[in-house]
N, C-alpha and C. Protein backbone atom coordinates (compact mmCIF):
# COMPACT_ATOMS: atom_id res chain seq x y z
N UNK A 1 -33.15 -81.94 126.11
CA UNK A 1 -33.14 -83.37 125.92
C UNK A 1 -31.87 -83.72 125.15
N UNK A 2 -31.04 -84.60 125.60
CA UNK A 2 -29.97 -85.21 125.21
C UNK A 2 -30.05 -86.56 124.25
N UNK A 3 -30.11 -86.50 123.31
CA UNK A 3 -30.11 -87.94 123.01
C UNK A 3 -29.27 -88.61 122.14
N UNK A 4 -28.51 -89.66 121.80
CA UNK A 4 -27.48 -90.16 120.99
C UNK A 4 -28.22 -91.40 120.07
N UNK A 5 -28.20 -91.38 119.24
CA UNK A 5 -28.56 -92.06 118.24
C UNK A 5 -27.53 -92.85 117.42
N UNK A 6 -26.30 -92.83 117.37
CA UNK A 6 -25.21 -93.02 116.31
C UNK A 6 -25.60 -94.69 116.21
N UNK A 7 -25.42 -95.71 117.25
CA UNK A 7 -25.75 -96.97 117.15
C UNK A 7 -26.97 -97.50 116.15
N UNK A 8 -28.01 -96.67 116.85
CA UNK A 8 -29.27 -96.71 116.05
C UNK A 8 -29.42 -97.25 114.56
N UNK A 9 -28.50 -95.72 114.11
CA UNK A 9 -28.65 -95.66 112.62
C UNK A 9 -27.86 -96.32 111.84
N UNK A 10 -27.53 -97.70 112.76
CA UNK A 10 -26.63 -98.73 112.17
C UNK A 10 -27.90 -100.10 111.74
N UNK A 11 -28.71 -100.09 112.34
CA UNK A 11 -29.52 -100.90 113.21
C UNK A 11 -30.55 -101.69 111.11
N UNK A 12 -30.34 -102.63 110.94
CA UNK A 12 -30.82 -103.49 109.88
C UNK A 12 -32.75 -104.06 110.55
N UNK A 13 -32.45 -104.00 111.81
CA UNK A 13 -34.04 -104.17 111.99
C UNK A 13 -35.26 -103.44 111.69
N UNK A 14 -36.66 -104.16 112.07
CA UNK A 14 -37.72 -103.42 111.65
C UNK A 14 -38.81 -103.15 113.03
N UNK A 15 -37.69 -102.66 113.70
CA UNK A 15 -38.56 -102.51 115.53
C UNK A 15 -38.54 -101.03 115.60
N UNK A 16 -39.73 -100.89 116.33
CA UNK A 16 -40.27 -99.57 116.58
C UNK A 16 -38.99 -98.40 116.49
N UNK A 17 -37.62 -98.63 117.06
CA UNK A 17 -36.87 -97.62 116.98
C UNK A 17 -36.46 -96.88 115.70
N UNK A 18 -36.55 -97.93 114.47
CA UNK A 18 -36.35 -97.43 113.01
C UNK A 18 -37.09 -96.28 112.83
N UNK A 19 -38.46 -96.13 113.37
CA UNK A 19 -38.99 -95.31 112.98
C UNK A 19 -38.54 -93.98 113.74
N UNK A 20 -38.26 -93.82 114.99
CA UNK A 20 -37.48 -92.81 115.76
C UNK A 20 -36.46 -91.96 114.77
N UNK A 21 -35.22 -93.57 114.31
CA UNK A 21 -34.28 -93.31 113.76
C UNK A 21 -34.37 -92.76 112.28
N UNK A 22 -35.59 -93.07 111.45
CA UNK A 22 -36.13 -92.15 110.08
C UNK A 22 -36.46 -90.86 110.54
N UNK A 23 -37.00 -90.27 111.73
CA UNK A 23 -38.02 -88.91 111.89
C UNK A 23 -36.74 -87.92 112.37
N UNK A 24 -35.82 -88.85 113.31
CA UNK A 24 -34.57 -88.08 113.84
C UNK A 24 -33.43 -88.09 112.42
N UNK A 25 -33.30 -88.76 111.26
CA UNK A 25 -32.44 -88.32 110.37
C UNK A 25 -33.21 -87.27 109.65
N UNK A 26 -34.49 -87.55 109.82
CA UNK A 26 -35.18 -86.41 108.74
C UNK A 26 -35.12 -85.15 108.69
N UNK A 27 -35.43 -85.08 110.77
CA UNK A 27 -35.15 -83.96 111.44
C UNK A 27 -33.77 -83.18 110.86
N UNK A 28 -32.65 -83.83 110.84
CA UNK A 28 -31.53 -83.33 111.03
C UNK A 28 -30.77 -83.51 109.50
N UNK A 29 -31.62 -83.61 108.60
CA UNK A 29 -31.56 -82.90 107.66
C UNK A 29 -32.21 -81.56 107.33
N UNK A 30 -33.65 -81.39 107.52
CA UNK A 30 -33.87 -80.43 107.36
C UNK A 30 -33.45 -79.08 108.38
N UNK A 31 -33.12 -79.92 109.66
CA UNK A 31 -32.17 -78.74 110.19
C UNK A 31 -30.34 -78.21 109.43
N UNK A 32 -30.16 -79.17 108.83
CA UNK A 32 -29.24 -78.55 107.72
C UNK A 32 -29.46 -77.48 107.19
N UNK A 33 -30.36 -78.00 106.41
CA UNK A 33 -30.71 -77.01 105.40
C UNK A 33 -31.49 -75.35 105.99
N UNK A 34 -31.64 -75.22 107.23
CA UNK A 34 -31.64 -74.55 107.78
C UNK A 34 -30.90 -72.97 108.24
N UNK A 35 -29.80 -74.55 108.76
CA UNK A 35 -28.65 -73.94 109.11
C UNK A 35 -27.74 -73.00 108.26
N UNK A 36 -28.36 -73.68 106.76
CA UNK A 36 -27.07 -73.32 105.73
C UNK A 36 -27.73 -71.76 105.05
N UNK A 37 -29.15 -71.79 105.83
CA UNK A 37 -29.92 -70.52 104.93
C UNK A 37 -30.38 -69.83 105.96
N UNK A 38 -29.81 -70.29 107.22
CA UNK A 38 -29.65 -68.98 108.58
C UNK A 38 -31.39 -68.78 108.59
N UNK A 39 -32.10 -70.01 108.42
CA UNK A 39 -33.56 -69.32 108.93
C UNK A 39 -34.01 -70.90 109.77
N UNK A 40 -35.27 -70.72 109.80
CA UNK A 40 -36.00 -71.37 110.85
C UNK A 40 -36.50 -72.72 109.65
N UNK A 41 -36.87 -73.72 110.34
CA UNK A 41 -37.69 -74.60 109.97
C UNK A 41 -38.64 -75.03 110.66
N UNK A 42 -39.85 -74.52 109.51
CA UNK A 42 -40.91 -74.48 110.09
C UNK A 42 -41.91 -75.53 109.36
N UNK A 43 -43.02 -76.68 110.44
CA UNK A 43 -43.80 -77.47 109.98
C UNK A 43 -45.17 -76.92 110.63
N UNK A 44 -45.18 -76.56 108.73
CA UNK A 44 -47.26 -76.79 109.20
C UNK A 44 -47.64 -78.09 108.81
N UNK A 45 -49.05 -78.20 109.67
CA UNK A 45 -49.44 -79.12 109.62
C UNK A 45 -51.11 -78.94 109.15
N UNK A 46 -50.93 -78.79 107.27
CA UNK A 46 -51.86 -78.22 106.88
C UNK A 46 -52.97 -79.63 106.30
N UNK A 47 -52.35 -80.58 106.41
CA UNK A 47 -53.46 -81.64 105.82
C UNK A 47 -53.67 -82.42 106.33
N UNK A 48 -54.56 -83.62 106.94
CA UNK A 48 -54.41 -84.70 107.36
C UNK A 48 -53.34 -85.54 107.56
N UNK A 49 -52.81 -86.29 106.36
CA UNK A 49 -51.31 -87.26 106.53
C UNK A 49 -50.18 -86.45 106.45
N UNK A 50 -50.23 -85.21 106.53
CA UNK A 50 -48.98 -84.62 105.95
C UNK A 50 -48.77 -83.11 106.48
N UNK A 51 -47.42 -82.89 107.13
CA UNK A 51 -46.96 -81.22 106.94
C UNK A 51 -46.04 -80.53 105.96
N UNK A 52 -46.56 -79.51 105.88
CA UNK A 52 -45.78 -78.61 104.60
C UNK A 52 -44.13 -78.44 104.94
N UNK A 53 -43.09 -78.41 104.44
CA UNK A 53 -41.93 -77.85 105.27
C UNK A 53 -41.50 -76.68 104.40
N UNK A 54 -41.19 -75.44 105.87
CA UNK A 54 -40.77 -74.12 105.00
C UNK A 54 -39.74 -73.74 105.72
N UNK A 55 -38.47 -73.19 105.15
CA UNK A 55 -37.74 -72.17 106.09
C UNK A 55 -37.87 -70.86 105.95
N UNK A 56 -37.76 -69.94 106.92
CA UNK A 56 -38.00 -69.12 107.21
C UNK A 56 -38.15 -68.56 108.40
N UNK A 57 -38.52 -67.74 108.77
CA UNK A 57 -38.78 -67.04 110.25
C UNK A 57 -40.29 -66.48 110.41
N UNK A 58 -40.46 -67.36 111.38
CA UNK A 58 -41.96 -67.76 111.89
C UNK A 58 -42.68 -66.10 111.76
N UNK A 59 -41.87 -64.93 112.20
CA UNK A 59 -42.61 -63.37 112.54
C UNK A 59 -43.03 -63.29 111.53
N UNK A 60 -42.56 -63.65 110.20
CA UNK A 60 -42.74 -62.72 108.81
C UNK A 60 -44.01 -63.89 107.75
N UNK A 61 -44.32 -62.48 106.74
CA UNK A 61 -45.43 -63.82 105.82
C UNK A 61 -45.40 -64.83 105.81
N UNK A 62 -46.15 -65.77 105.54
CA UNK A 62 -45.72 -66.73 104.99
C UNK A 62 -44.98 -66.79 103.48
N UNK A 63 -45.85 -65.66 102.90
CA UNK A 63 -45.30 -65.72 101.03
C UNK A 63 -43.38 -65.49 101.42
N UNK A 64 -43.13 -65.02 102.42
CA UNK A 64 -41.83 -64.92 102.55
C UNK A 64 -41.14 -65.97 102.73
N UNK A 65 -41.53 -67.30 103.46
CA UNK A 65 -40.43 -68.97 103.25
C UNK A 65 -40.92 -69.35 102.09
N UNK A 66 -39.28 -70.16 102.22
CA UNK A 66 -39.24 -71.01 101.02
C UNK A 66 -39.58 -72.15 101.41
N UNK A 67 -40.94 -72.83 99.97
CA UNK A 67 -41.18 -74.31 100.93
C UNK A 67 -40.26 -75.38 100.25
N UNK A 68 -40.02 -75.78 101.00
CA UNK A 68 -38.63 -77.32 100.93
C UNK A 68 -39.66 -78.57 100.58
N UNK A 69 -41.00 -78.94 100.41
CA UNK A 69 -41.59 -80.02 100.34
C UNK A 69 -42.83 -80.53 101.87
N UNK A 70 -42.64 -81.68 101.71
CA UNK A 70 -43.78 -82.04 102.86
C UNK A 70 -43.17 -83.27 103.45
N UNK A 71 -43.42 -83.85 105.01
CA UNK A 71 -43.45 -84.71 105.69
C UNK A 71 -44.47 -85.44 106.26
N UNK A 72 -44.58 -86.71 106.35
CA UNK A 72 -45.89 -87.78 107.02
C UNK A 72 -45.64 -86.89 108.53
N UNK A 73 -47.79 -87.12 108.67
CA UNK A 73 -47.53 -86.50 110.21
C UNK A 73 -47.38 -87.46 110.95
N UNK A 74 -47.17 -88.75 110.67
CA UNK A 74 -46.69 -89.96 111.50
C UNK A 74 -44.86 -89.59 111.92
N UNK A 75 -44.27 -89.16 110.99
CA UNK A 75 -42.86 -88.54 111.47
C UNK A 75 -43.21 -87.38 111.93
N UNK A 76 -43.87 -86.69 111.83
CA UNK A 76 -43.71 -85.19 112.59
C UNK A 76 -44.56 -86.07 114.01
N UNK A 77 -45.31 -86.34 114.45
CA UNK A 77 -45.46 -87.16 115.79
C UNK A 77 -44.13 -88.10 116.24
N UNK A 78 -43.18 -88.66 115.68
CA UNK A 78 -41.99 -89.23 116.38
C UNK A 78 -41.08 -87.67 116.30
N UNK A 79 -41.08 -86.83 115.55
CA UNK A 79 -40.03 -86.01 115.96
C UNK A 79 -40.66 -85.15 117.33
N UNK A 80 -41.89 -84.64 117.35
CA UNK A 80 -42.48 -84.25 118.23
C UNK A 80 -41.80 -84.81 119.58
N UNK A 81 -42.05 -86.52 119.79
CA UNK A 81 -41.96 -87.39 120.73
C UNK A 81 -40.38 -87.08 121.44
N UNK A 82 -39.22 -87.07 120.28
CA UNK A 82 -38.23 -87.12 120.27
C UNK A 82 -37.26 -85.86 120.87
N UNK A 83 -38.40 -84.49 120.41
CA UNK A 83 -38.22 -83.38 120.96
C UNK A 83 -38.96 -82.57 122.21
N UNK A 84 -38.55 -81.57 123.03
CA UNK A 84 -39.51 -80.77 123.83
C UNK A 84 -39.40 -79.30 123.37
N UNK A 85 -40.58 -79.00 123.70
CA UNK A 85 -40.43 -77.94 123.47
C UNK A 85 -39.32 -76.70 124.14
N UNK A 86 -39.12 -75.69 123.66
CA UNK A 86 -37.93 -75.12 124.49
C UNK A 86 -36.75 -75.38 124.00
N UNK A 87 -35.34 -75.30 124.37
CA UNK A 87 -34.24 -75.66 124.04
C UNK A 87 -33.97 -77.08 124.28
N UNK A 88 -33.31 -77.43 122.97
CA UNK A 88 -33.05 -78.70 122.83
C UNK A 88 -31.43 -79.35 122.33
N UNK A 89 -31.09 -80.31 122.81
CA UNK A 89 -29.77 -80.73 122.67
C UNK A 89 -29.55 -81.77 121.93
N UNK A 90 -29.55 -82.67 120.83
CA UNK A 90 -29.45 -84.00 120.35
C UNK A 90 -28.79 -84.35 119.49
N UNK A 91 -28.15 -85.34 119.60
CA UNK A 91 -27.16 -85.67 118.40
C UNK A 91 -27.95 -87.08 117.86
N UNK A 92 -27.70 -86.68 116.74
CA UNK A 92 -27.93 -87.41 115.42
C UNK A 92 -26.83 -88.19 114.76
N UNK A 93 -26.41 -89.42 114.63
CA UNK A 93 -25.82 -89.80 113.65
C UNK A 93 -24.05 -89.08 114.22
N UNK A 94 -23.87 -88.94 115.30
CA UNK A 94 -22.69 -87.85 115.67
C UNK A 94 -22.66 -86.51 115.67
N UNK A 95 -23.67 -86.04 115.00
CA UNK A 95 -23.98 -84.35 115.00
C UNK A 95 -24.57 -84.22 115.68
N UNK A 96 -24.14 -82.98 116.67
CA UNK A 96 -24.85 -82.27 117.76
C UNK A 96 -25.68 -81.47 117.31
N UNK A 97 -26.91 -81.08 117.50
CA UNK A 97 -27.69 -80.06 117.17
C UNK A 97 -28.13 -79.26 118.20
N UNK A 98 -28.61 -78.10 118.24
CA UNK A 98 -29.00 -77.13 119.24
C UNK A 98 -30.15 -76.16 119.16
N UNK A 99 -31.09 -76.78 119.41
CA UNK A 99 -32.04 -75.46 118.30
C UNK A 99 -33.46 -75.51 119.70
N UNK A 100 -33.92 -74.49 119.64
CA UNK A 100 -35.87 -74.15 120.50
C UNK A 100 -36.54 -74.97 119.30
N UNK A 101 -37.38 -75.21 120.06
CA UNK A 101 -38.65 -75.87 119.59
C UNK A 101 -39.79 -74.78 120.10
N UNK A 102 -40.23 -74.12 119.07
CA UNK A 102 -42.26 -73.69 119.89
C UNK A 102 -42.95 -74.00 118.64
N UNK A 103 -43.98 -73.35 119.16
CA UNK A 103 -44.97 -73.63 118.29
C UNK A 103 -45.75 -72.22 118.01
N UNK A 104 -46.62 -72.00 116.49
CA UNK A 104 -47.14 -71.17 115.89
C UNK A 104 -48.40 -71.49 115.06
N UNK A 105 -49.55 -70.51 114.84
CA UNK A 105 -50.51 -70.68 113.94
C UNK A 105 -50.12 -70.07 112.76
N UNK A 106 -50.07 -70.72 111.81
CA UNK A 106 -50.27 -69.87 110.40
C UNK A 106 -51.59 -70.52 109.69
N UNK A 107 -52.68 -68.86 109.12
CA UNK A 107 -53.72 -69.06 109.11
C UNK A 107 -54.50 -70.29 109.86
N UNK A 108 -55.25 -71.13 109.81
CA UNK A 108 -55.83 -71.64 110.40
C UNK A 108 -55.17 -73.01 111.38
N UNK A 109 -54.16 -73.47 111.04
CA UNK A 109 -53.23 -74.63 111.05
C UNK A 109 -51.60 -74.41 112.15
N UNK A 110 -51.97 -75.31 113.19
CA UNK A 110 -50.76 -75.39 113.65
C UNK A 110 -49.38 -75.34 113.09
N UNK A 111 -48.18 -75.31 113.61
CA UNK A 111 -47.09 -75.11 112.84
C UNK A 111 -46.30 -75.29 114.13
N UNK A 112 -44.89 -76.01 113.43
CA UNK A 112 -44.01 -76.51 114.48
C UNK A 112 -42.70 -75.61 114.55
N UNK A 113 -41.90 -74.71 114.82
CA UNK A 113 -40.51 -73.85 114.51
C UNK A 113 -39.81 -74.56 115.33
N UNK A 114 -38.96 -74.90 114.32
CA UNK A 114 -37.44 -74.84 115.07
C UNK A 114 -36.03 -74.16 114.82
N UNK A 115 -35.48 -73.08 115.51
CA UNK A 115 -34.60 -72.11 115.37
C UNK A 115 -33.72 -72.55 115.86
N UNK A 116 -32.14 -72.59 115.26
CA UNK A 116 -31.22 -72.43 116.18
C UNK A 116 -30.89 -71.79 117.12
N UNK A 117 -30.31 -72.37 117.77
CA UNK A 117 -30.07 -72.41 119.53
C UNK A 117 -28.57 -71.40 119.63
């Protein structure tokens, strides 16, 4: 999936796309921070309103990522929307990103990975 956003995140309104444009900057920050620590970012989705965020690499413990904080699962459903699973292509704000999308259980709770591409 290709998508360009740069206009977007100019955008002073309060129409459904803002919210695209919050879940896709969010995204592509925490794919930063990713990037900069050569592991995965991974969302569980351990509570009702909210997923945990960890990097790391999905094979190994969990006690092994580091957790970065938590996200509304109302943004993890627009990044979902925004992404497919599989390899993915999208620019953000002018940054290209490149990363798989799958998916994983840790203990009982879904979990979202995304690895660079």
């Amino acid at each position: 999936m290709h998508t360009n956003l740069g206009p977007l995140m100019d955008t002073s309104s309060r129409e459904p796309h803002e919210v695209a444009v919050e879940a896709l900057a969010t995204l592509s920050e925490y794919l930063e921070r990713s990037l900069d620590k050569g592991a995965s970012l991974i969302l569980v989705r351990s509570h009702a309103d909210r997923s945990d965020i960890y990097l790391g690499e999905a094979g190994e413990a969990q006690e092994e990522w580091a957790r970065c904080g938590f996200i509304r699962n109302a943004l993890v459903a627009e990044i979902l929307e925004a992404t497919r699973a599989g390899l993915n292509s999208l620019s953000i704000d002018g940054q290209t990103y490149r990363f798989v999308r799958t998916f994983t259980q840790v203990a009982q709770h879904g979990a979202i990975v995304f690895s660079a591409a």
